[in-house]
C-alpha atoms as a PDB file:
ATOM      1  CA  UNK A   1      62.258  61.130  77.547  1.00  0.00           C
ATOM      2  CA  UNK A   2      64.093  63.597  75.589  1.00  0.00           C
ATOM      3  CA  UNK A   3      65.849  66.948  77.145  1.00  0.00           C
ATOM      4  CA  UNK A   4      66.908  70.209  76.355  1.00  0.00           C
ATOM      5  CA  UNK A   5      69.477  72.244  78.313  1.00  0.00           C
ATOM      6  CA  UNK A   6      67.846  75.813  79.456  1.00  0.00           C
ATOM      7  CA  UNK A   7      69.689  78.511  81.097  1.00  0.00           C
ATOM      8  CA  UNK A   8      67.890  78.741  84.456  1.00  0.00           C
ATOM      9  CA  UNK A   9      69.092  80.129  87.939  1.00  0.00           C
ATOM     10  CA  UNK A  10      70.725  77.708  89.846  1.00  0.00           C
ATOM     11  CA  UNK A  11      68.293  77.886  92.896  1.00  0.00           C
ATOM     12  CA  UNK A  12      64.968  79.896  93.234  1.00  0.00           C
ATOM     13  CA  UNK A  13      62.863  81.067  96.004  1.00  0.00           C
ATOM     14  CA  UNK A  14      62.941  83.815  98.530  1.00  0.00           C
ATOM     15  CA  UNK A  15      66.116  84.376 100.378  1.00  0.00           C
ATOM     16  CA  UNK A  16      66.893  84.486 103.919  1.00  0.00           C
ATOM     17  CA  UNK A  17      67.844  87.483 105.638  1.00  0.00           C
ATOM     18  CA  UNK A  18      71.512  85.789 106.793  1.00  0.00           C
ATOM     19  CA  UNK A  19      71.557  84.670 102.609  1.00  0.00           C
ATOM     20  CA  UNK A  20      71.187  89.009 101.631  1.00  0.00           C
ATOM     21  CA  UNK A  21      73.979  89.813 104.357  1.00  0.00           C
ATOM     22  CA  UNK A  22      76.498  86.753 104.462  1.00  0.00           C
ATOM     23  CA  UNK A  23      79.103  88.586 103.273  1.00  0.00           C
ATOM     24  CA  UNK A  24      78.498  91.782 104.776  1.00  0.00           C
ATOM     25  CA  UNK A  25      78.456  90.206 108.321  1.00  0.00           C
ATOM     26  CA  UNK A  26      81.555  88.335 107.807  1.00  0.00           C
ATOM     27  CA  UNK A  27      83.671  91.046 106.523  1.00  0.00           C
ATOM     28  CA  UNK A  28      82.380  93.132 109.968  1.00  0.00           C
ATOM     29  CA  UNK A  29      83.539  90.038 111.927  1.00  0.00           C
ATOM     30  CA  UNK A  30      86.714  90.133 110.288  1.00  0.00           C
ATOM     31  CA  UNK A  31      87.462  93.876 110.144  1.00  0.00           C
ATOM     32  CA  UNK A  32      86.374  94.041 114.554  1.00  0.00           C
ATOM     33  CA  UNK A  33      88.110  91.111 114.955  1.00  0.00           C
ATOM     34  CA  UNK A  34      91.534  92.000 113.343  1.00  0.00           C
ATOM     35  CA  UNK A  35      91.326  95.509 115.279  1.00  0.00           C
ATOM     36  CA  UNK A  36      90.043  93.839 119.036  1.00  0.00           C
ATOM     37  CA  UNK A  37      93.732  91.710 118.456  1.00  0.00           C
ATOM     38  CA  UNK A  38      95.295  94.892 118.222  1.00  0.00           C
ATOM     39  CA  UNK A  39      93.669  96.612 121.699  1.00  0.00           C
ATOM     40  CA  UNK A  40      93.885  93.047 123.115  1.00  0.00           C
ATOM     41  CA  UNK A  41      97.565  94.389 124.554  1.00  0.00           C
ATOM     42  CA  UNK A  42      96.795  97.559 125.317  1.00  0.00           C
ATOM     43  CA  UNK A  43      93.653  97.309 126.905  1.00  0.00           C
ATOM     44  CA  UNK A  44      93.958  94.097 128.728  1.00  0.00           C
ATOM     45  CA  UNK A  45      97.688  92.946 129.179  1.00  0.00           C
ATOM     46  CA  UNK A  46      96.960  90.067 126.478  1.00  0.00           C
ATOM     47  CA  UNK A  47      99.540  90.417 123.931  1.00  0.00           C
ATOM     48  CA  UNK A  48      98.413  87.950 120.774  1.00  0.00           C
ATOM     49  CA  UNK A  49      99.797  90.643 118.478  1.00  0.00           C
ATOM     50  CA  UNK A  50     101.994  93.227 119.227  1.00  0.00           C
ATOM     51  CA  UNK A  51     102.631  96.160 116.867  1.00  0.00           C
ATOM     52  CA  UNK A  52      99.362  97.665 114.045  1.00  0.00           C
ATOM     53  CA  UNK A  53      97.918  96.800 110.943  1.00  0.00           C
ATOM     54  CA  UNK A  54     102.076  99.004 109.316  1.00  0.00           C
ATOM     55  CA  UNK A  55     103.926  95.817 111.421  1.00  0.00           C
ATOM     56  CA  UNK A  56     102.811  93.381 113.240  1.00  0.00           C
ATOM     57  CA  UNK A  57     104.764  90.274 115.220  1.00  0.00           C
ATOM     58  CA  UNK A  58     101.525  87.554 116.038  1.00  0.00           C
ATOM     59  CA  UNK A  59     102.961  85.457 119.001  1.00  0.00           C
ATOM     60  CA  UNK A  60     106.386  86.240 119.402  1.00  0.00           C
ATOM     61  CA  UNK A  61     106.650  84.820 115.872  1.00  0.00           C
ATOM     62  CA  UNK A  62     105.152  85.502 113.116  1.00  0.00           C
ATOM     63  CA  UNK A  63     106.446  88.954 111.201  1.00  0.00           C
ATOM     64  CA  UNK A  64     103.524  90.798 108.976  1.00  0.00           C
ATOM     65  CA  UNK A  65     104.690  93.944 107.497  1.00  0.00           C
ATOM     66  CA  UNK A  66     102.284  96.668 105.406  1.00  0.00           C
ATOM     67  CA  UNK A  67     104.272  96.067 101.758  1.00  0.00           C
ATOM     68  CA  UNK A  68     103.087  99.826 100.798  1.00  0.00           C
ATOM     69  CA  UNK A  69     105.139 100.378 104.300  1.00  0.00           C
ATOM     70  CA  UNK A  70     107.927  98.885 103.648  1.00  0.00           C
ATOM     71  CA  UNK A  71     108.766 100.517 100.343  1.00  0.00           C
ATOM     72  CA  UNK A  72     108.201 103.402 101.991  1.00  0.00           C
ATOM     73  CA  UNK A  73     111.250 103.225 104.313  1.00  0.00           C
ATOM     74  CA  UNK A  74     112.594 101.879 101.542  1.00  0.00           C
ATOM     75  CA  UNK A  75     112.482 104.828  99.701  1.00  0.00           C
ATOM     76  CA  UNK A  76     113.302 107.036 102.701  1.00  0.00           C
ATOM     77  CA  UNK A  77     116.618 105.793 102.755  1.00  0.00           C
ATOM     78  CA  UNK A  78     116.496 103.443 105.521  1.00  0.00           C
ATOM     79  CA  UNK A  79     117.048  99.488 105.636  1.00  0.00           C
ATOM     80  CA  UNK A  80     114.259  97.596 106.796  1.00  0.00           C
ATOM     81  CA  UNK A  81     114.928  94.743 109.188  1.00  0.00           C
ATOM     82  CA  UNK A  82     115.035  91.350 107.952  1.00  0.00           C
ATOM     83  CA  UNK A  83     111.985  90.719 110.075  1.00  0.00           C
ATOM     84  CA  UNK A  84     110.348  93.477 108.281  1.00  0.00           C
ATOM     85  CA  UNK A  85     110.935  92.217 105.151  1.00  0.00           C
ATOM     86  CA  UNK A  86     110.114  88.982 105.198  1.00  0.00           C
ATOM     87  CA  UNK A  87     106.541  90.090 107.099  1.00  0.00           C
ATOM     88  CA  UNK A  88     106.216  92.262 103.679  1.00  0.00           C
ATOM     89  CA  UNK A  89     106.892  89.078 101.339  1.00  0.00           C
ATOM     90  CA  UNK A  90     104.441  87.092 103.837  1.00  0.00           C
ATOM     91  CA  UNK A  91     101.684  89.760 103.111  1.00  0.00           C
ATOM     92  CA  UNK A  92     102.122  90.382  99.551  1.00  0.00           C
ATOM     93  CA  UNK A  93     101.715  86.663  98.949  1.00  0.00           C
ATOM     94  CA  UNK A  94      98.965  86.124 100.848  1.00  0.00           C
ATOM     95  CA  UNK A  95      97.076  89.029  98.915  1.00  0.00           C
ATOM     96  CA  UNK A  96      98.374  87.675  95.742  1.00  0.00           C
ATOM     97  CA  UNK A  97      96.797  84.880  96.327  1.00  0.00           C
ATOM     98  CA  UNK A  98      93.163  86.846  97.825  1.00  0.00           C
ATOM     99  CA  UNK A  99      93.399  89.845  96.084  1.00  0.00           C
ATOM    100  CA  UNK A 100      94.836  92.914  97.426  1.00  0.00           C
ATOM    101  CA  UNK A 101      92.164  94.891  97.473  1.00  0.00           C
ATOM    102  CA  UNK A 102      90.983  92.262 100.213  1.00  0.00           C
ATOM    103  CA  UNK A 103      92.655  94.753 102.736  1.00  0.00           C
ATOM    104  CA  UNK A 104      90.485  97.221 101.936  1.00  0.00           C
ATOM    105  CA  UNK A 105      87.239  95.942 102.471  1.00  0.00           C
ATOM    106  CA  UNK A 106      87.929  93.077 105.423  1.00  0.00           C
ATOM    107  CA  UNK A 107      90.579  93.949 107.255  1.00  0.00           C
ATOM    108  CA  UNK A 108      90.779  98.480 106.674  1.00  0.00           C
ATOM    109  CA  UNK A 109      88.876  99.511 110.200  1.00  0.00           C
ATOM    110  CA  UNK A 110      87.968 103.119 107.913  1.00  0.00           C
ATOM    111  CA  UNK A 111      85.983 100.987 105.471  1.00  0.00           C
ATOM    112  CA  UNK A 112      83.634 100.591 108.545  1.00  0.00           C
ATOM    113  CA  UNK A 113      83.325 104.213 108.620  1.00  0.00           C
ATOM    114  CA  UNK A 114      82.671 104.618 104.959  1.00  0.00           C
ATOM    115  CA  UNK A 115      80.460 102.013 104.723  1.00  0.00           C
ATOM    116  CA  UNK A 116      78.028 103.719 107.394  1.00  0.00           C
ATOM    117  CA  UNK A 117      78.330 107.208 105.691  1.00  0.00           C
ATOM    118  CA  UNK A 118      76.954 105.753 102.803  1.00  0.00           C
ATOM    119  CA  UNK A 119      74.433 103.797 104.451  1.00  0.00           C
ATOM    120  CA  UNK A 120      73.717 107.065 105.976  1.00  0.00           C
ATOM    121  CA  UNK A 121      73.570 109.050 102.871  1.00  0.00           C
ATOM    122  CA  UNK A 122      71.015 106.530 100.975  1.00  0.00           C
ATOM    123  CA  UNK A 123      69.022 106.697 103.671  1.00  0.00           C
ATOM    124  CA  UNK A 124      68.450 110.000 103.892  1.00  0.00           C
ATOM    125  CA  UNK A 125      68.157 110.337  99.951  1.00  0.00           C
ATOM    126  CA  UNK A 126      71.466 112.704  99.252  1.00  0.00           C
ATOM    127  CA  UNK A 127      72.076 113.429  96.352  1.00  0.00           C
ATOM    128  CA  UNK A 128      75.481 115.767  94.986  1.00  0.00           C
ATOM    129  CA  UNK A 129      76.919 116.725  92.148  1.00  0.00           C
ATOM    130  CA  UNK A 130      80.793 116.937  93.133  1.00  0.00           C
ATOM    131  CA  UNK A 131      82.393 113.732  92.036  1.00  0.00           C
ATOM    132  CA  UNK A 132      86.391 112.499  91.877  1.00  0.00           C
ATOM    133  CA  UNK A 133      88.214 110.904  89.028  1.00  0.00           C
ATOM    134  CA  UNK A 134      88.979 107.528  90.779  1.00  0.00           C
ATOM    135  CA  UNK A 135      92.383 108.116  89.456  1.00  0.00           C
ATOM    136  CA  UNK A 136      93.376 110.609  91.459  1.00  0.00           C
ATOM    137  CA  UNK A 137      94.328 108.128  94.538  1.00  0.00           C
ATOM    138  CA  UNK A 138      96.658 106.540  91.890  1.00  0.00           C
ATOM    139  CA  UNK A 139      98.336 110.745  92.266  1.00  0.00           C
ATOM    140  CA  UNK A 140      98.243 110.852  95.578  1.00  0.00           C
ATOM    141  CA  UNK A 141      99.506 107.172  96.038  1.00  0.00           C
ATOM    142  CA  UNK A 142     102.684 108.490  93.796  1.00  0.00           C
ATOM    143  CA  UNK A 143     102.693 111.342  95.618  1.00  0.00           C
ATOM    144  CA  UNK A 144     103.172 109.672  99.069  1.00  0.00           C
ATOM    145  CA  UNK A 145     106.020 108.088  97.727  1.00  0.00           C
ATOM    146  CA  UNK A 146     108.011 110.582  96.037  1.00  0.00           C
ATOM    147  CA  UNK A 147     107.721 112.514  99.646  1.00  0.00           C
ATOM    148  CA  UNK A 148     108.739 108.902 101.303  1.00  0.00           C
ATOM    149  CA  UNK A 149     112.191 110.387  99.101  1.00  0.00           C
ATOM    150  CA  UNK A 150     112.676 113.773  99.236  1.00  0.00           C
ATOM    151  CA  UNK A 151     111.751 113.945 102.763  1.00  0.00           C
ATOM    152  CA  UNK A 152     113.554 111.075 103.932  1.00  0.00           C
ATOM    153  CA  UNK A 153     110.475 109.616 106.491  1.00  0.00           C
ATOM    154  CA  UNK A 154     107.468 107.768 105.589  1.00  0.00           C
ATOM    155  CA  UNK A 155     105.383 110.708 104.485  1.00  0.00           C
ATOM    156  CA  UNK A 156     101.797 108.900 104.387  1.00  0.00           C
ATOM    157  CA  UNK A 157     101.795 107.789 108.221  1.00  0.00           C
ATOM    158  CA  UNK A 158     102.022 111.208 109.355  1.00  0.00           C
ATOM    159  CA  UNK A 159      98.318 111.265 108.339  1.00  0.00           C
ATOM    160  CA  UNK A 160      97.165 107.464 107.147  1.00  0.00           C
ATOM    161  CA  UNK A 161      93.281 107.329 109.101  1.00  0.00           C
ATOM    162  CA  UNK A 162      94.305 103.932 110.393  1.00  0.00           C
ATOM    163  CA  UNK A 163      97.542 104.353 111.901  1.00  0.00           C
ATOM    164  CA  UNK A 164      95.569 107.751 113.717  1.00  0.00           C
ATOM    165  CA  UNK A 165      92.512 105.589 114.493  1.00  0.00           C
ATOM    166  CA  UNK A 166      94.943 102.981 116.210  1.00  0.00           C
ATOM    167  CA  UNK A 167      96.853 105.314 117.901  1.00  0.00           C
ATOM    168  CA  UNK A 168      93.913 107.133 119.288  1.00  0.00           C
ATOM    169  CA  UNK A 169      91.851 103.923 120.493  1.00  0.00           C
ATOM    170  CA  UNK A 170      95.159 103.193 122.583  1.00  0.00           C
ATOM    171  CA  UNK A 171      95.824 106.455 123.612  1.00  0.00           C
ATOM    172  CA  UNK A 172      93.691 109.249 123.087  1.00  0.00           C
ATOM    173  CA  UNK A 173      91.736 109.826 119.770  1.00  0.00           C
ATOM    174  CA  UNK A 174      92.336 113.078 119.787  1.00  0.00           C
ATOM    175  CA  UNK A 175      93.324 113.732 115.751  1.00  0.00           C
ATOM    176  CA  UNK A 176      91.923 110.366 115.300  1.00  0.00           C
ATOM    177  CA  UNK A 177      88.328 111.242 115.701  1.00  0.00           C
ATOM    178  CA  UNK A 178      88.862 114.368 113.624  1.00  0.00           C
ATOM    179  CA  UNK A 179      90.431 112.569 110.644  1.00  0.00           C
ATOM    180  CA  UNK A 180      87.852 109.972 110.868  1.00  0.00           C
ATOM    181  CA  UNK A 181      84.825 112.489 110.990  1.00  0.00           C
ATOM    182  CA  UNK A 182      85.962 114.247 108.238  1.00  0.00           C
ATOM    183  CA  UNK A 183      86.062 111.229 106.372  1.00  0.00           C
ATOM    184  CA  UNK A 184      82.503 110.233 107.440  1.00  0.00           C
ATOM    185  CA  UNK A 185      81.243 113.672 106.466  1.00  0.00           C
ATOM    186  CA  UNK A 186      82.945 113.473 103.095  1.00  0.00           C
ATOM    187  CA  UNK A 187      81.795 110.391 102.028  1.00  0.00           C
ATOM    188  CA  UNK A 188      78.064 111.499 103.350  1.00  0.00           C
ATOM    189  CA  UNK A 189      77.892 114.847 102.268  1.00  0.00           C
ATOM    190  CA  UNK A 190      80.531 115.483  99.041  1.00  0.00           C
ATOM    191  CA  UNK A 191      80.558 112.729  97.027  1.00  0.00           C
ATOM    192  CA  UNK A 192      79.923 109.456  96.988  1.00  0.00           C
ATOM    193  CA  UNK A 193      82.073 106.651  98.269  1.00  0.00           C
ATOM    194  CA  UNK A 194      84.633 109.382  98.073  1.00  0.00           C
ATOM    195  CA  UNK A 195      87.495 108.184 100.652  1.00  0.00           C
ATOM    196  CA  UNK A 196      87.740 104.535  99.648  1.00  0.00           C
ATOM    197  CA  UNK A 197      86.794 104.625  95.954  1.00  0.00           C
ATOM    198  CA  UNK A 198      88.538 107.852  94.910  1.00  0.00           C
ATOM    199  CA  UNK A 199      91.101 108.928  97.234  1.00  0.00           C
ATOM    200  CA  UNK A 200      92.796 106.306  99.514  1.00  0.00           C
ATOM    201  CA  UNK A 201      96.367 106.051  98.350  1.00  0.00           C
ATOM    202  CA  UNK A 202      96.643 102.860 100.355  1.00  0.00           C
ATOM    203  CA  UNK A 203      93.594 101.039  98.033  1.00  0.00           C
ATOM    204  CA  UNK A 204      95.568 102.349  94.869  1.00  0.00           C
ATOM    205  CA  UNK A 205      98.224 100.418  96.314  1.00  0.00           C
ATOM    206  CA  UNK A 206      96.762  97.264  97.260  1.00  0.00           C
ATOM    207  CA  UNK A 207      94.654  97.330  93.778  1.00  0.00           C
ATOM    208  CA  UNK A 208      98.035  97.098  92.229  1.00  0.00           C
ATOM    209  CA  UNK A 209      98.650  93.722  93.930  1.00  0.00           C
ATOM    210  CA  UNK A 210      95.158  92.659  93.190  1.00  0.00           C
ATOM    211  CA  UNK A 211      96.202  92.729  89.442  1.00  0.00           C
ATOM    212  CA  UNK A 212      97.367  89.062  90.184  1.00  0.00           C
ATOM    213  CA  UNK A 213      95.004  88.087  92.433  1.00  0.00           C
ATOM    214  CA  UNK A 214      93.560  84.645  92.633  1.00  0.00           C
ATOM    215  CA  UNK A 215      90.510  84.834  94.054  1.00  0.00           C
ATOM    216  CA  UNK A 216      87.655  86.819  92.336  1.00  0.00           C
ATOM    217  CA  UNK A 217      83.864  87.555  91.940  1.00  0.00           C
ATOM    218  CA  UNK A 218      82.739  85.808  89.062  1.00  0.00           C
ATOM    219  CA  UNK A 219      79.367  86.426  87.256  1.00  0.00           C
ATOM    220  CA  UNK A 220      78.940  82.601  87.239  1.00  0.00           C
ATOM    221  CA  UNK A 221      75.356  82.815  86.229  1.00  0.00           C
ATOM    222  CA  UNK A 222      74.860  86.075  84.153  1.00  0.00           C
ATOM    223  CA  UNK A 223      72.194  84.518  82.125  1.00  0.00           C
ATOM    224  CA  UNK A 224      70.021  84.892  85.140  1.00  0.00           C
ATOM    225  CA  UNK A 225      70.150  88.546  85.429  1.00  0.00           C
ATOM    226  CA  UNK A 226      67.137  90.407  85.462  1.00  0.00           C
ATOM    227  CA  UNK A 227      68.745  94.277  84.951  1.00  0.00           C
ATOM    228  CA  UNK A 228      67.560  94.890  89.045  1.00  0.00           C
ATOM    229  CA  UNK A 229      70.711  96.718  89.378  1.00  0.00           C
ATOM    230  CA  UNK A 230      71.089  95.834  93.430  1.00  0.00           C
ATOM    231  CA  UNK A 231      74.831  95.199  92.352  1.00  0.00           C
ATOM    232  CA  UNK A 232      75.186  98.285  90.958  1.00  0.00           C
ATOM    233  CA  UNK A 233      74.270 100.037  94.074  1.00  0.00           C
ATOM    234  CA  UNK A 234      75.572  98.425  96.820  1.00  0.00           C
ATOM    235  CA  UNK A 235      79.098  98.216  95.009  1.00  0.00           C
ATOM    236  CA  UNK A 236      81.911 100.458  96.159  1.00  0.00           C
ATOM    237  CA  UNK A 237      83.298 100.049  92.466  1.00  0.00           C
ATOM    238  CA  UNK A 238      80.285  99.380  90.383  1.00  0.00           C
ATOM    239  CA  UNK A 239      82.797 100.240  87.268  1.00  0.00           C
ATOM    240  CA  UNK A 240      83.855  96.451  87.649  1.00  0.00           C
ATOM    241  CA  UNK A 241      80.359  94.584  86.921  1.00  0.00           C
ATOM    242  CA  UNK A 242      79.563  95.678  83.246  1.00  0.00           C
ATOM    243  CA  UNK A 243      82.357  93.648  81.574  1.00  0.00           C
ATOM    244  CA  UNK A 244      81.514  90.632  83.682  1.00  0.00           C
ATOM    245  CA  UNK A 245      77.921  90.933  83.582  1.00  0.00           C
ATOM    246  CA  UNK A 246      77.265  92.223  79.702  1.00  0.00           C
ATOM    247  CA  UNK A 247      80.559  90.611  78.411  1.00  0.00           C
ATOM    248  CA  UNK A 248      80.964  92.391  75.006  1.00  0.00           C
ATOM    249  CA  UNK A 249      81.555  90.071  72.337  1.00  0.00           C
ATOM    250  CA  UNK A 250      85.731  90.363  72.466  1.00  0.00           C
ATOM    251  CA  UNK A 251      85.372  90.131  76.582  1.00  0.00           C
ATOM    252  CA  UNK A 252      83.004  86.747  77.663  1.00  0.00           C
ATOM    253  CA  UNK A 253      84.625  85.936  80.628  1.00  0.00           C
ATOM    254  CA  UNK A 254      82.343  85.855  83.357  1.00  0.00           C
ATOM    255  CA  UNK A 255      85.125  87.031  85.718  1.00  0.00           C
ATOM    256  CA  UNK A 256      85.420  90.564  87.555  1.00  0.00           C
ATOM    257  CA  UNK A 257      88.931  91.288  86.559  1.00  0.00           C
ATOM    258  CA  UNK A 258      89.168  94.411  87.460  1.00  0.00           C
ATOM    259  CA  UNK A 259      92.152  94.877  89.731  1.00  0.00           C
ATOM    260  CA  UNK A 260      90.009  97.721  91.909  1.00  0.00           C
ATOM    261  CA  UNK A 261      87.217  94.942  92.742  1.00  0.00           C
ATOM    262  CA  UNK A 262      87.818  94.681  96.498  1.00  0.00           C
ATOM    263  CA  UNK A 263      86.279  91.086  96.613  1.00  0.00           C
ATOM    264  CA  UNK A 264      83.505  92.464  99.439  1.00  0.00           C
ATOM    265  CA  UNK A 265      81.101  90.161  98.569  1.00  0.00           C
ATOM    266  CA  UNK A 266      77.801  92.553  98.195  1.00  0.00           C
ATOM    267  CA  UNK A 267      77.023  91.878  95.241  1.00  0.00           C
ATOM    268  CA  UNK A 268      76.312  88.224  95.757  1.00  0.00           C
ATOM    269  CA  UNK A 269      74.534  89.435  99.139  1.00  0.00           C
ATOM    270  CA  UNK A 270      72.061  91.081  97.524  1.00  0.00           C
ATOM    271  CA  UNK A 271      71.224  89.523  94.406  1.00  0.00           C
ATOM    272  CA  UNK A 272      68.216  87.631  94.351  1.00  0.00           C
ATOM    273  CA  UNK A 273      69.043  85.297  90.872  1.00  0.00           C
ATOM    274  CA  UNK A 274      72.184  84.384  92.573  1.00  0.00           C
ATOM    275  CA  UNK A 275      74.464  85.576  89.749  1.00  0.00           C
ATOM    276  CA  UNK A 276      77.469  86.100  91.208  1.00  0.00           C
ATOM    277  CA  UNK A 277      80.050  84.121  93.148  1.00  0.00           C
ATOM    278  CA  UNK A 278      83.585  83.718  94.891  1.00  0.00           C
ATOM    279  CA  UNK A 279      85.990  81.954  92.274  1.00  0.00           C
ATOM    280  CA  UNK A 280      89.097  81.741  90.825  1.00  0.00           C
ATOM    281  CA  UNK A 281      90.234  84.347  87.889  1.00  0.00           C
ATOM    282  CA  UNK A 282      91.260  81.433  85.600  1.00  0.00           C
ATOM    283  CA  UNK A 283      87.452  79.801  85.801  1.00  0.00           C
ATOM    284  CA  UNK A 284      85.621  81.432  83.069  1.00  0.00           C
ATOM    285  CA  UNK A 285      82.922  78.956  83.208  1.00  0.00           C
ATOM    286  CA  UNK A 286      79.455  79.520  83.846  1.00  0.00           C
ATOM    287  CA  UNK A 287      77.134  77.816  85.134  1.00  0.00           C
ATOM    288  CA  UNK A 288      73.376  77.611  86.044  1.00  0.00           C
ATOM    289  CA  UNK A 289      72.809  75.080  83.236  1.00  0.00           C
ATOM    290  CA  UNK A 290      70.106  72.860  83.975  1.00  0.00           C
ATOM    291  CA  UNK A 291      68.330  69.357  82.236  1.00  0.00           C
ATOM    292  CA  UNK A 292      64.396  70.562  81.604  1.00  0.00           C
ATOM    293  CA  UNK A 293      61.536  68.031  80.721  1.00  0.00           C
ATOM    294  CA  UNK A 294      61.403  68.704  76.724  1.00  0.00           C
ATOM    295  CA  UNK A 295      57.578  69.301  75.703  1.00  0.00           C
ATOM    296  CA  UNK A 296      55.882  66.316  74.499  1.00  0.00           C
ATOM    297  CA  UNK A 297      55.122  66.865  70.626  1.00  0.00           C
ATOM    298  CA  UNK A 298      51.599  67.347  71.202  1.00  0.00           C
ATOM    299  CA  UNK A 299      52.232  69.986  73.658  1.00  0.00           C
ATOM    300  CA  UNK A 300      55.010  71.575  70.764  1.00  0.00           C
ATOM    301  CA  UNK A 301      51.914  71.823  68.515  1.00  0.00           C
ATOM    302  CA  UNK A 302      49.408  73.201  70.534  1.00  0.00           C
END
């Protein structure tokens, strides 16, 4: 019996609920997780991790160290310690290999604030006009760091949300709960996805890491897209889908290249034809390619 190849998706059928919010879930498991080590200490005497999400020492031995951090006290003037540093070459690494922009959307506690503003903000239909060039957190990332030098101190975590947040969960939140509200009412009532997507200095930083990332979304099965435009919504950088998705002629790669992509997985959450998937940046494959039954001649002719 003969065959002929037809562009199909790779599996069909209604989804599960746990299949449309995989993802999702995981990154909240992650992000609570990541922050309950933290108050582990604090709150109960059980020191796993001493330190915050700027430096870190994970039992008595193993030194992380926020890069964007370091060259900040770099730039101040000051010599890191050598346990400083190498936590800095142990992070940058391991987001080299993830993508940097990882940070932002499975381990960043604020993303969990953001991410229920705009929940919030569909829900309730608003709609507004004021929008932010997304590169203005590239200014404000530059900005940070020329202060890191004139100044002499590390400008940004006078004010950084999640060095406040942290501070006031141990303490008192105090500033913490105002930074974080104003965030929450920015993002709900100004402009969308404002905070992350726009502004964050620290996600302009991390998305210059993620320029070498590894690991990336890949439209694996674009030839199954029906135009529904779920990806498009749910994405904190929607920017990043047309070139993977539409591939002009000069650009067929199926993969999200985009160094702002924050690899949060939503877009394979919530697409029904199963398009897109986890992958590596060098696999520009697709796939969805499938042996049909060819029609018997008689069929052909009717």
């Amino acid at each position: 019996m003969n065959v002929v190849a037809l562009k199909v998706p790779a599996v069909q059928g209604e989804r599960s609920w746990w299949q449309r919010h995989k993802w999702l879930l995981l990154r909240r498991t992650s992000q609570l997780s990541i922050l309950g080590l933290f108050l582990l200490g604090p709150w109960f005497g059980l020191w796993l991790v001493k330190g915050n999400l700027s430096s870190s020492l994970t039992l008595d031995v193993l030194p992380l160290t926020d890069p964007y951090v370091t060259l900040q006290v770099l730039l101040s003037g000051h010599l890191p310690l050598a346990a400083a540093l190498t936590g800095a070459v142990i992070v940058s690494v391991f987001y080299l290999l993830v993508g940097g922009r990882i940070y932002c959307s499975w381990v960043c506690p604020v993303n969990m604030v953001t991410d229920a503003a705009h929940w919030l903000r569909e829900r309730l239909g608003i709609r507004s006009t004021q929008s932010f060039s997304r590169n203005i957190r590239y200014w404000l990332l530059a900005a940070t760091l020329v202060l890191s030098v004139v100044t002499g101190t590390l400008a940004w975590e006078l004010v950084n949300p999640v060095s406040l947040a942290h501070r006031g969960l141990i303490y008192s939140m105090g500033l913490g709960w105002a930074v974080m509200i104003a965030i929450f009412l920015l993002d709900l009532l100004i402009s969308r996805r404002a905070w992350c997507s726009h502004l964050c200095p620290v996600g302009a930083f991390y998305s210059l890491i993620n320029r070498f990332g590894l690991l990336r979304i890949r439209a694996a099965r674009r030839a199954a897209c029906d135009d529904c435009m779920d990806c498009f919504a749910v994405c904190p950088e929607p920017q990043v889908i047309k070139p993977a998705l539409k591939g002009a002629p000069k650009n067929l790669t199926p993969v999200i290249e985009s160094a702002t992509c924050t690899n949060c997985g939503r877009c394979i959450d919530v697409c029904d034809k199963q398009v897109f998937e986890f992958g590596s940046r060098f696999n520009h494959s697709e796939s969805g390619v499938v042996a049909m039954p060819a029609a018997h001649p008689r069929e052909e002719r009717q």
